[in-house]
N, C-alpha and C. Protein backbone atom coordinates (compact mmCIF):
# COMPACT_ATOMS: atom_id res chain seq x y z
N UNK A 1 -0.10 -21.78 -23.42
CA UNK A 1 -1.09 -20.74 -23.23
C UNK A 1 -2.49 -21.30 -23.47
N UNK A 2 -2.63 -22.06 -24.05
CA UNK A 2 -3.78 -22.81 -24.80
C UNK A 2 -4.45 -23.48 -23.52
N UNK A 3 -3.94 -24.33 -22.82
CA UNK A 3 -3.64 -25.07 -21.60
C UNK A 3 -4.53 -24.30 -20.61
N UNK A 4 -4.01 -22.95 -20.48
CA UNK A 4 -4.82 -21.94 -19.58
C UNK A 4 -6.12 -21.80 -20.01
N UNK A 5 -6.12 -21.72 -20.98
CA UNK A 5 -7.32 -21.48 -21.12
C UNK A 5 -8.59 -22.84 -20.89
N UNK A 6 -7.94 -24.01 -21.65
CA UNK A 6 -8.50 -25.02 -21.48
C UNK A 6 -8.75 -25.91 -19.71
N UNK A 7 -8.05 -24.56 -19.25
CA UNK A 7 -8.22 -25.28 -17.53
C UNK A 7 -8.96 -24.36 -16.79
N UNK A 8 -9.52 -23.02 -17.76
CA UNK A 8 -10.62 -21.95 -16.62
C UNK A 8 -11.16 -21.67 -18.22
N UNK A 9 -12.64 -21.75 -18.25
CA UNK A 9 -13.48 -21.16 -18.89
C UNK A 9 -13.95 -19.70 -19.20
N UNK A 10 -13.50 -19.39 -17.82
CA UNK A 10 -13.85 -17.55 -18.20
C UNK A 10 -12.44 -16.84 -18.38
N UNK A 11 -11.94 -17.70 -18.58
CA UNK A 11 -10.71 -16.43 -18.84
C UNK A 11 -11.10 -15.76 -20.66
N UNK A 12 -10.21 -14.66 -20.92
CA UNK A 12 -10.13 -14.33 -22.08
C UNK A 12 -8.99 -13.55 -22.86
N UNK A 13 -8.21 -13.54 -22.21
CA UNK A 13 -6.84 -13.04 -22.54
C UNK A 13 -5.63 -14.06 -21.05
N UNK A 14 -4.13 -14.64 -22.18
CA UNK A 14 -3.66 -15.38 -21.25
C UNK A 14 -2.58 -14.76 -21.92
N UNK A 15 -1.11 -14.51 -20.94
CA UNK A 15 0.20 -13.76 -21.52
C UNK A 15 1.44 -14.86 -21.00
N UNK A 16 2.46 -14.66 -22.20
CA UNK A 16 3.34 -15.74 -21.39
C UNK A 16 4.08 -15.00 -20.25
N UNK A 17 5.01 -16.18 -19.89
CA UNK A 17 6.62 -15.37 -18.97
C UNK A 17 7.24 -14.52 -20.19
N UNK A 18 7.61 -13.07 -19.99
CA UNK A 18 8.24 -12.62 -20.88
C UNK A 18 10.12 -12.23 -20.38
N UNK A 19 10.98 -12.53 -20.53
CA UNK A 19 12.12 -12.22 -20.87
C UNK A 19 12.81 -11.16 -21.50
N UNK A 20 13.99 -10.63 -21.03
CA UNK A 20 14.87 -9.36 -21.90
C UNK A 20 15.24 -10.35 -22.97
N UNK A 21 15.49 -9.58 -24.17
CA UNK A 21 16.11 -10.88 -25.22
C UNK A 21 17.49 -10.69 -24.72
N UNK A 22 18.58 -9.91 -24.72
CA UNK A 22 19.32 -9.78 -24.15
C UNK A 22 20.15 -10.15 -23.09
N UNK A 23 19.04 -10.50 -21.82
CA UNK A 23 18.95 -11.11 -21.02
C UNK A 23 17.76 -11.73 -20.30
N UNK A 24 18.71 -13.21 -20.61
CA UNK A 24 17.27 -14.24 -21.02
C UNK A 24 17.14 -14.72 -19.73
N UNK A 25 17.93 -14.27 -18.79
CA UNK A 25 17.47 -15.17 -17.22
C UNK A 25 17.01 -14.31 -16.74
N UNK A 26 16.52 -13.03 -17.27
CA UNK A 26 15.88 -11.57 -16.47
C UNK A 26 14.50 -11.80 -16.85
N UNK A 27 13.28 -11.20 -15.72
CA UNK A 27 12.24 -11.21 -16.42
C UNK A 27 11.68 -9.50 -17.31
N UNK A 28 11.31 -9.75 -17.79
CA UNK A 28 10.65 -8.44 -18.47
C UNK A 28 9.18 -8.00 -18.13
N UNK A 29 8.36 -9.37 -18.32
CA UNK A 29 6.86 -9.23 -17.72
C UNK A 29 6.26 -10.84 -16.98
N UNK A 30 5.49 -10.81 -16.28
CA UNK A 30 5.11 -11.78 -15.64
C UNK A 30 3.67 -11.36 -15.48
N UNK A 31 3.45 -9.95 -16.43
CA UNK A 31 1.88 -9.92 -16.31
C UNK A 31 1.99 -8.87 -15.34
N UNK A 32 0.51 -8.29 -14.81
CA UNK A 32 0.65 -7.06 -14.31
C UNK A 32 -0.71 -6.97 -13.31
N UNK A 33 -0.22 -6.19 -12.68
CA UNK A 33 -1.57 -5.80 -11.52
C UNK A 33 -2.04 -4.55 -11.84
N UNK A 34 -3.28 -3.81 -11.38
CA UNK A 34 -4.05 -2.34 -11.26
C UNK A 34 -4.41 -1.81 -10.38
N UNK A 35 -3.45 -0.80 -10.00
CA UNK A 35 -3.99 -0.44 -8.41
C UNK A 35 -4.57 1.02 -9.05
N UNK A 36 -5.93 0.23 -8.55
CA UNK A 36 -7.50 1.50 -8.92
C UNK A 36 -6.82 2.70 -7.89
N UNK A 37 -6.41 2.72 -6.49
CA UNK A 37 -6.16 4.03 -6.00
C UNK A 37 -5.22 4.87 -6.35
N UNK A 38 -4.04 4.36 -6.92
CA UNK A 38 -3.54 5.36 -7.99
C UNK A 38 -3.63 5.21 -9.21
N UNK A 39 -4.04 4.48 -9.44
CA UNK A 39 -4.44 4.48 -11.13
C UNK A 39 -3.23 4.29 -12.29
N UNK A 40 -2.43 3.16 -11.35
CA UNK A 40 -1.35 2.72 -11.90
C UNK A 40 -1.28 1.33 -12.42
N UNK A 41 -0.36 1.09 -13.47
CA UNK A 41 -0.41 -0.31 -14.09
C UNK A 41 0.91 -1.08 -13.39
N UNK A 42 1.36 -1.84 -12.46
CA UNK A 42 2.56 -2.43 -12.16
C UNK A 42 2.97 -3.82 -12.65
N UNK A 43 4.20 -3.39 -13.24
CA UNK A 43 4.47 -4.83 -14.00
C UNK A 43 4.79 -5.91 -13.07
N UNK A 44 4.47 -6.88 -12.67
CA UNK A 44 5.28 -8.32 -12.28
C UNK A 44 6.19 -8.55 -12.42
N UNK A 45 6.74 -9.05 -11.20
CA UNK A 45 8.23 -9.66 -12.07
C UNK A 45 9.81 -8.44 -12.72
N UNK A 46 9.32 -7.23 -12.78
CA UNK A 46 10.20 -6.63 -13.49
C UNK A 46 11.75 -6.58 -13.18
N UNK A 47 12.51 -6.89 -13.77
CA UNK A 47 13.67 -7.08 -13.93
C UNK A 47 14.14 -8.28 -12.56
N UNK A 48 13.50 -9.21 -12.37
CA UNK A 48 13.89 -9.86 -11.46
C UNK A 48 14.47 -11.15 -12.38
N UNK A 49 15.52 -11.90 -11.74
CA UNK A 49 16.27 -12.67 -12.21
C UNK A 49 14.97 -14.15 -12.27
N UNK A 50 15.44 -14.90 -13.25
CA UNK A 50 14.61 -16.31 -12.70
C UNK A 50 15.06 -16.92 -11.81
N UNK A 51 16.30 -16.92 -11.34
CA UNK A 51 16.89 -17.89 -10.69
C UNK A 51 16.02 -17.48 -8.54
N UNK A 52 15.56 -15.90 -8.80
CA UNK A 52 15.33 -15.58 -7.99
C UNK A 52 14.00 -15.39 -7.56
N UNK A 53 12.95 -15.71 -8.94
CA UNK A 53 11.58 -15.34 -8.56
C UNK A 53 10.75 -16.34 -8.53
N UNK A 54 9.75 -16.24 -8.27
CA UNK A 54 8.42 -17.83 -7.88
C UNK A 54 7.41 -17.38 -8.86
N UNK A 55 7.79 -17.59 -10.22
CA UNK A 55 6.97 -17.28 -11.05
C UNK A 55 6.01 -18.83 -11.66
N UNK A 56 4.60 -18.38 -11.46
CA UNK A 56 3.81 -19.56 -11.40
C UNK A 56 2.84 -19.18 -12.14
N UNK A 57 1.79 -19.58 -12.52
CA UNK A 57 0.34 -19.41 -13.04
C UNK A 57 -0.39 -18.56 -12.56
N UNK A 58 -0.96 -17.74 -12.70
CA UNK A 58 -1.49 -16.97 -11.58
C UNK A 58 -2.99 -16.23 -12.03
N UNK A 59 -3.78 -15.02 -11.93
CA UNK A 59 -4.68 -14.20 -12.18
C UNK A 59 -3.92 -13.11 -12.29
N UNK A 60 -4.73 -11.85 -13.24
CA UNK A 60 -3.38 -10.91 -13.84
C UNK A 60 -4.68 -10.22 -13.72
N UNK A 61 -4.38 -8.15 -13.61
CA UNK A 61 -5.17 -7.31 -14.28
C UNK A 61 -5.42 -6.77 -15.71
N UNK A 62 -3.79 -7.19 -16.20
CA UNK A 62 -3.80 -6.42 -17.13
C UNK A 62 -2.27 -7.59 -17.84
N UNK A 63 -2.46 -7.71 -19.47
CA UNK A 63 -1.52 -8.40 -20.42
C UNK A 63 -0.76 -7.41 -20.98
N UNK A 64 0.37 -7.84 -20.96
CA UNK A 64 1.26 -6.94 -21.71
C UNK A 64 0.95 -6.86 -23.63
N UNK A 65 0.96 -6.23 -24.19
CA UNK A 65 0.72 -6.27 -25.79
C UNK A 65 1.51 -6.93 -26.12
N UNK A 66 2.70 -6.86 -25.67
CA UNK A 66 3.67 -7.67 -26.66
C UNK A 66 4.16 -8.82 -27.19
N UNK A 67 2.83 -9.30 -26.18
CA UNK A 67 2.32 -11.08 -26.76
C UNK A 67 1.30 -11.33 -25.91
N UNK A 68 -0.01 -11.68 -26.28
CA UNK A 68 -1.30 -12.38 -25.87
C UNK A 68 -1.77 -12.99 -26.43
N UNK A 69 -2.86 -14.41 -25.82
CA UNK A 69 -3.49 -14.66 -26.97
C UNK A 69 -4.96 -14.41 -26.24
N UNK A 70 -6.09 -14.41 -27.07
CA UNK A 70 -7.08 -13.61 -26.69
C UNK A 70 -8.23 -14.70 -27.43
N UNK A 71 -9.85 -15.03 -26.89
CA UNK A 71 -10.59 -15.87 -27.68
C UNK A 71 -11.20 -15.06 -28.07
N UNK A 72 -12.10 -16.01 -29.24
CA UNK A 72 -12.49 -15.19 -30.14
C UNK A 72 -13.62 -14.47 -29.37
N UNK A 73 -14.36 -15.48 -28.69
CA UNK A 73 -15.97 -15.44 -28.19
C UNK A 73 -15.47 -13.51 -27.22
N UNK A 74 -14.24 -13.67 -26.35
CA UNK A 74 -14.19 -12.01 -25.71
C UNK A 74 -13.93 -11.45 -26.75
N UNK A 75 -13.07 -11.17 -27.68
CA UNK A 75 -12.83 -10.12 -28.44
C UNK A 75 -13.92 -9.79 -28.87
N UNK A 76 -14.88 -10.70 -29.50
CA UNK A 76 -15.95 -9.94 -30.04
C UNK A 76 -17.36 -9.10 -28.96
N UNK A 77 -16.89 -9.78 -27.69
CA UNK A 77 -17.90 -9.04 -26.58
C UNK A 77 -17.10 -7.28 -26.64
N UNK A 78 -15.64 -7.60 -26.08
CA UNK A 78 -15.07 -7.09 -25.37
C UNK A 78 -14.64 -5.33 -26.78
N UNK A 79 -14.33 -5.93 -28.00
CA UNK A 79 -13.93 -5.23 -28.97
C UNK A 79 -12.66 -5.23 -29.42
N UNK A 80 -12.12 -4.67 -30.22
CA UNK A 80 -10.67 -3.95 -30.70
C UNK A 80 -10.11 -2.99 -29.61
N UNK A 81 -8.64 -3.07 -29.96
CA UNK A 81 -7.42 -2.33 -29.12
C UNK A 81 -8.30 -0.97 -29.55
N UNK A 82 -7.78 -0.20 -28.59
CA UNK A 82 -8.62 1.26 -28.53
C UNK A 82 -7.28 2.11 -29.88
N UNK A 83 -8.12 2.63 -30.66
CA UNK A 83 -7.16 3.25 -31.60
C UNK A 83 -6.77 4.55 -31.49
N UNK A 84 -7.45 5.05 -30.46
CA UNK A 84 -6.81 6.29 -30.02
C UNK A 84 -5.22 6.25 -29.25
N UNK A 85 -5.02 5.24 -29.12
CA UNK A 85 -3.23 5.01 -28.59
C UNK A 85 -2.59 4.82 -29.48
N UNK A 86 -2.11 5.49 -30.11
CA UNK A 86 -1.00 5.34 -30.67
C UNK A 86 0.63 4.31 -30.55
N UNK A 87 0.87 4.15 -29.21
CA UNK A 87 1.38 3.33 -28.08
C UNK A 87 1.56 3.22 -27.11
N UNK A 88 1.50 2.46 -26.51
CA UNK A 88 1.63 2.11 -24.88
C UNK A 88 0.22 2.42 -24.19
N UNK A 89 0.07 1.47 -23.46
CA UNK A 89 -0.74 1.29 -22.28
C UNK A 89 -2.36 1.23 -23.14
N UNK A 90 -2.15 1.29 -24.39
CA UNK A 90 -3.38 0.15 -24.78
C UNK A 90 -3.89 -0.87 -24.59
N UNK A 91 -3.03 -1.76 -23.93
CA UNK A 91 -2.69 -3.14 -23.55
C UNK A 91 -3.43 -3.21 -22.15
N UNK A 92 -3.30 -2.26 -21.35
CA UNK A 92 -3.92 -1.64 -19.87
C UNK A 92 -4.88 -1.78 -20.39
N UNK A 93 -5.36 -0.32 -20.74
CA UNK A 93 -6.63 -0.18 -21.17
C UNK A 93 -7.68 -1.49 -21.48
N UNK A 94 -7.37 -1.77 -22.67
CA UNK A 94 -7.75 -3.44 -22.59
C UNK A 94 -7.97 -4.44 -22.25
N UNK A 95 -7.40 -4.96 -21.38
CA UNK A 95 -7.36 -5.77 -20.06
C UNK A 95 -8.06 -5.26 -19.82
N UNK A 96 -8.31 -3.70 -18.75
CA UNK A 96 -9.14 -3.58 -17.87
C UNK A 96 -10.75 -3.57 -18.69
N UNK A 97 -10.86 -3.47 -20.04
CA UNK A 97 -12.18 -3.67 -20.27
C UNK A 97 -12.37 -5.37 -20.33
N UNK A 98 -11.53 -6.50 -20.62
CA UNK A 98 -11.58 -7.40 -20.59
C UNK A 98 -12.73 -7.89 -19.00
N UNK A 99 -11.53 -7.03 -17.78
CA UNK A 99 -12.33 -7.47 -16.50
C UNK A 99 -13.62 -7.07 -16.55
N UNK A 100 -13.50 -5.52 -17.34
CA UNK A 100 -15.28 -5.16 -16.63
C UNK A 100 -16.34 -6.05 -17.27
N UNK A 101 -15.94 -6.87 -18.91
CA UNK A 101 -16.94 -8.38 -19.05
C UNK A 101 -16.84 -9.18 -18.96
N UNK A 102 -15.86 -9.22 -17.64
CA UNK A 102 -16.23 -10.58 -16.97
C UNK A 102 -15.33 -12.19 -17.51
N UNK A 103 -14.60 -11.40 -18.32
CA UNK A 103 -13.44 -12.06 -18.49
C UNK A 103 -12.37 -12.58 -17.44
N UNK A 104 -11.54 -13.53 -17.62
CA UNK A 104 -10.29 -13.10 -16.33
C UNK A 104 -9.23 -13.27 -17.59
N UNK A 105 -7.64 -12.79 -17.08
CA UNK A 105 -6.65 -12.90 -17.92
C UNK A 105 -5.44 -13.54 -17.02
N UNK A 106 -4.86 -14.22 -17.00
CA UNK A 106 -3.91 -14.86 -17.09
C UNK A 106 -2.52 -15.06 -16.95
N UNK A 107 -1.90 -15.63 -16.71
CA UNK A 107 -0.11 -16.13 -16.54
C UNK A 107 0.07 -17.22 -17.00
N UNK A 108 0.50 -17.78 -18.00
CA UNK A 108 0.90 -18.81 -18.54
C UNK A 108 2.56 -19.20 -18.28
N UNK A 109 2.59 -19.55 -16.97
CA UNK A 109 4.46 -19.26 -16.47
C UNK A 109 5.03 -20.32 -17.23
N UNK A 110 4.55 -21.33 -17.88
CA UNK A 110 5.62 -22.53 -18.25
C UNK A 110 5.50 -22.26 -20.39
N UNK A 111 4.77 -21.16 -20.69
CA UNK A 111 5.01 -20.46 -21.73
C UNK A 111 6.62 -19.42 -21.85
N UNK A 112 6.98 -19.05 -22.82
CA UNK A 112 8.61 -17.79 -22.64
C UNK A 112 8.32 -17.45 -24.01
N UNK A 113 8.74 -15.79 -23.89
CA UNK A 113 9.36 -15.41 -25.11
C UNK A 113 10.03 -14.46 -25.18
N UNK A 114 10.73 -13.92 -25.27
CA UNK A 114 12.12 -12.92 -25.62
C UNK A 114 11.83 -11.85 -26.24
N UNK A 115 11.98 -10.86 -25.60
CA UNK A 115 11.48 -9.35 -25.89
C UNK A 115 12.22 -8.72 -26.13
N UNK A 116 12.41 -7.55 -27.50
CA UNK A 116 13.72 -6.58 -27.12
C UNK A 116 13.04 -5.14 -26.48
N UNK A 117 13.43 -4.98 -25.48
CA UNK A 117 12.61 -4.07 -24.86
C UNK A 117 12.98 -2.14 -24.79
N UNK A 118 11.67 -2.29 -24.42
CA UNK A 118 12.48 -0.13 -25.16
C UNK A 118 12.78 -0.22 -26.92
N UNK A 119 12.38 -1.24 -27.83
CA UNK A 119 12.53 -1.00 -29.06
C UNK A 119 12.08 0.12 -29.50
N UNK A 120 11.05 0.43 -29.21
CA UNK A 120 9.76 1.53 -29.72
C UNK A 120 10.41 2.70 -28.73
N UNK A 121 10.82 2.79 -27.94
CA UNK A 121 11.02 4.46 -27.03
C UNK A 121 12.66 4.89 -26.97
N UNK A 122 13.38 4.28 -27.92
CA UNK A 122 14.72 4.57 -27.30
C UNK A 122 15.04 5.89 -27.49
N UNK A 123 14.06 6.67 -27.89
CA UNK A 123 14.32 7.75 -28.36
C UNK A 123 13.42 8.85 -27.52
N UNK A 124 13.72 10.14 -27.31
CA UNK A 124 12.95 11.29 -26.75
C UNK A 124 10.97 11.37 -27.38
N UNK A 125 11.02 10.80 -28.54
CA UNK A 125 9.77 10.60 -29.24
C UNK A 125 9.10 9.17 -28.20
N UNK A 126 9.96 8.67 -28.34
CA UNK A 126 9.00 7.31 -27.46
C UNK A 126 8.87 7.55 -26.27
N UNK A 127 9.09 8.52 -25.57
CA UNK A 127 8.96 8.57 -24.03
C UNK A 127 7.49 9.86 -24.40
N UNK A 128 7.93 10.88 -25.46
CA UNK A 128 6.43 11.76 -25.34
C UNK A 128 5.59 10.55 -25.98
N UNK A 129 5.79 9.93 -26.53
CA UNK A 129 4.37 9.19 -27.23
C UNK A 129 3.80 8.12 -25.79
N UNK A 130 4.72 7.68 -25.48
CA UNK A 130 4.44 7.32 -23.36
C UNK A 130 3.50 8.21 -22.46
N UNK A 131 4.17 9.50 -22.53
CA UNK A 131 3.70 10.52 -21.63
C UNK A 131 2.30 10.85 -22.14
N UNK A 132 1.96 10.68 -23.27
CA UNK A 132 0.87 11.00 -23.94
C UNK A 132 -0.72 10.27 -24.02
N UNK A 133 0.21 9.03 -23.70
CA UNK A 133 -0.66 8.05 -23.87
C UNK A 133 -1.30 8.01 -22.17
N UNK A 134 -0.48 8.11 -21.55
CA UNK A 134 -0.70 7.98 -19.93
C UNK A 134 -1.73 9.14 -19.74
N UNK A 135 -1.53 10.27 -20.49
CA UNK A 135 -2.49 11.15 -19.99
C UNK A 135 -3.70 11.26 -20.49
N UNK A 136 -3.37 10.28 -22.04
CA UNK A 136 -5.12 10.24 -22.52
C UNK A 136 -5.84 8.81 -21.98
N UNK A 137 -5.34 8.26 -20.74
CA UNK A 137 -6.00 7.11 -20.28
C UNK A 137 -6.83 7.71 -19.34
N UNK A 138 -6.57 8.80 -19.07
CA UNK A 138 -7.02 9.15 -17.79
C UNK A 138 -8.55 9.67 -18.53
N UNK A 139 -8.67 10.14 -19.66
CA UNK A 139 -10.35 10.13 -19.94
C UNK A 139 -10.61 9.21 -20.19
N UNK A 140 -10.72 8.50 -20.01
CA UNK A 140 -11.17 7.01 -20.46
C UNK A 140 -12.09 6.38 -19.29
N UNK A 141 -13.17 6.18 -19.63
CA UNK A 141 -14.55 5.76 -18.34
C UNK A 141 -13.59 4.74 -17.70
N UNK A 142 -13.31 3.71 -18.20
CA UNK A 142 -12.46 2.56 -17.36
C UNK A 142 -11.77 3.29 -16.34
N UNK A 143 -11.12 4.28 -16.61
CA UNK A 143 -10.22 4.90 -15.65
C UNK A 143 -10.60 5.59 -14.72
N UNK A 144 -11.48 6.12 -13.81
CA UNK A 144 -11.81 7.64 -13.29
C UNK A 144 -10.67 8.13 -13.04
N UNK A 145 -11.40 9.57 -13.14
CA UNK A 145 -10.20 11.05 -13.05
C UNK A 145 -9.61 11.07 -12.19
N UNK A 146 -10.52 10.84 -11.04
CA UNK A 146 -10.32 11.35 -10.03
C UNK A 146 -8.72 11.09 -9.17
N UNK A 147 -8.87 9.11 -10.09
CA UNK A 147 -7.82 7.91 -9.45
C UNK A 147 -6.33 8.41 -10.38
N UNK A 148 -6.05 9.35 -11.32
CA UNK A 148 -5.72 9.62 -12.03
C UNK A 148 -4.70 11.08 -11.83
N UNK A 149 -4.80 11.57 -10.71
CA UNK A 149 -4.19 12.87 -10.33
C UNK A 149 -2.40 12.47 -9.95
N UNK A 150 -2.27 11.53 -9.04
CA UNK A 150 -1.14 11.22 -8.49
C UNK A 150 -0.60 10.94 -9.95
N UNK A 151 -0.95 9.83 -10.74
CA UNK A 151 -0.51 9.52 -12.17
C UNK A 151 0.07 10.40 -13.15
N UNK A 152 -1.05 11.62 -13.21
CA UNK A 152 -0.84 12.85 -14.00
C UNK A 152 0.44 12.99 -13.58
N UNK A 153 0.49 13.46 -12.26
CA UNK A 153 1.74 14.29 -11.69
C UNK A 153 2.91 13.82 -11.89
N UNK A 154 3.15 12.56 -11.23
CA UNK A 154 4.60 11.27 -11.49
C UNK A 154 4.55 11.22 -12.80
N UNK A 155 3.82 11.18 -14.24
CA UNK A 155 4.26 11.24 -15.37
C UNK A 155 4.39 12.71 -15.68
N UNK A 156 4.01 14.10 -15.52
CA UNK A 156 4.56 14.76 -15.84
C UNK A 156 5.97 15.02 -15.81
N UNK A 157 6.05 15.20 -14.24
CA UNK A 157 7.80 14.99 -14.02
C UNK A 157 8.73 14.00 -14.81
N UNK A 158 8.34 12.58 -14.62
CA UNK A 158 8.91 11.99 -15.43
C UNK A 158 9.17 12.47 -17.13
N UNK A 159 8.07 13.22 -17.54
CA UNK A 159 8.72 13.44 -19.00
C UNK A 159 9.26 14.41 -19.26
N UNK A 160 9.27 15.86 -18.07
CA UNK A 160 10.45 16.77 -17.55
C UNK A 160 11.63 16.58 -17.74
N UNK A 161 11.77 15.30 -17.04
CA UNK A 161 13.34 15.20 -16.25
C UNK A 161 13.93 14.29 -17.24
N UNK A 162 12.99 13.49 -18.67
CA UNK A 162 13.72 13.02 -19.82
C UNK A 162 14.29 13.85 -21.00
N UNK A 163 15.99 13.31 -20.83
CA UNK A 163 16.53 14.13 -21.91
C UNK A 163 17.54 12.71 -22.43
């Protein structure tokens, strides 16, 4: 991860290949994209086998929390994890303020680490503390509202139809 950084100067957040611990030839994250017109976070890579994906170095929108490393010189432009999340999609959030100074963030593909995933939601509480979080991103200046309607809707249902 170090490497990345030492080979682009403006980056400021770099994430490894992440893995199911479970299943270690599955990917979990490969880093993530932001599509501003729905105002969605899409993971990379998700659940795709290694044997099957072209996972390489790349430019990312957004680092997963559950391992980054971050310099000092952005954190102190950029700030602290927003503490109004309680969990999930702080990590979004973040990133995307990373881009708006001009930071870039990262794929470190020849980095790994082993995730147990759904630790934090296996429960009806971790999916509202999900649903919750998704809907307080949407005030958030980084975010506009507007990009934010389709989002609202697909997570409402989604936390409907969890039992």
């Amino acid at each position: 991860m170090i490497r990345r950084f030492q080979s682009n100067s403006q980056l400021g957040m770099v994430q490894p290949l992440i893995c199911f611990l479970h299943e270690k030839d599955q990917i979990w994250s490969a880093g993530g994209k932001w599509n501003s017109f729905l105002g969605r976070a899409i993971t990379l890579g998700d659940r795709e086998f290694l044997s099957n994906s072209n996972v390489a170095d790349r430019p990312l929108d957004w680092a997963t929390g559950c391992c980054m490393l971050v310099t000092r010189e952005a954190l102190l432009k950029v700030g602290l994890l927003n503490e109004g999340y309680f969990a999930y999609f702080e990590d979004v959030e973040w990133s995307l303020r990373f881009l708006e100074n001009g930071y870039g963030i990262a794929l470190a593909s020849k980095a790994k680490i082993y995730h147990e995933a759904g630790a934090s939601s296996k429960k009806a509480f971790g999916r509202y503390v999900e649903c919750a979080s998704v809907l307080s991103a949407c005030k958030k200046p980084v975010i506009p509202t507007k990009k934010c309607l389709f989002w609202i809707g697909e997570t409402f249902c989604f936390c409907l139809s969890y039992k």
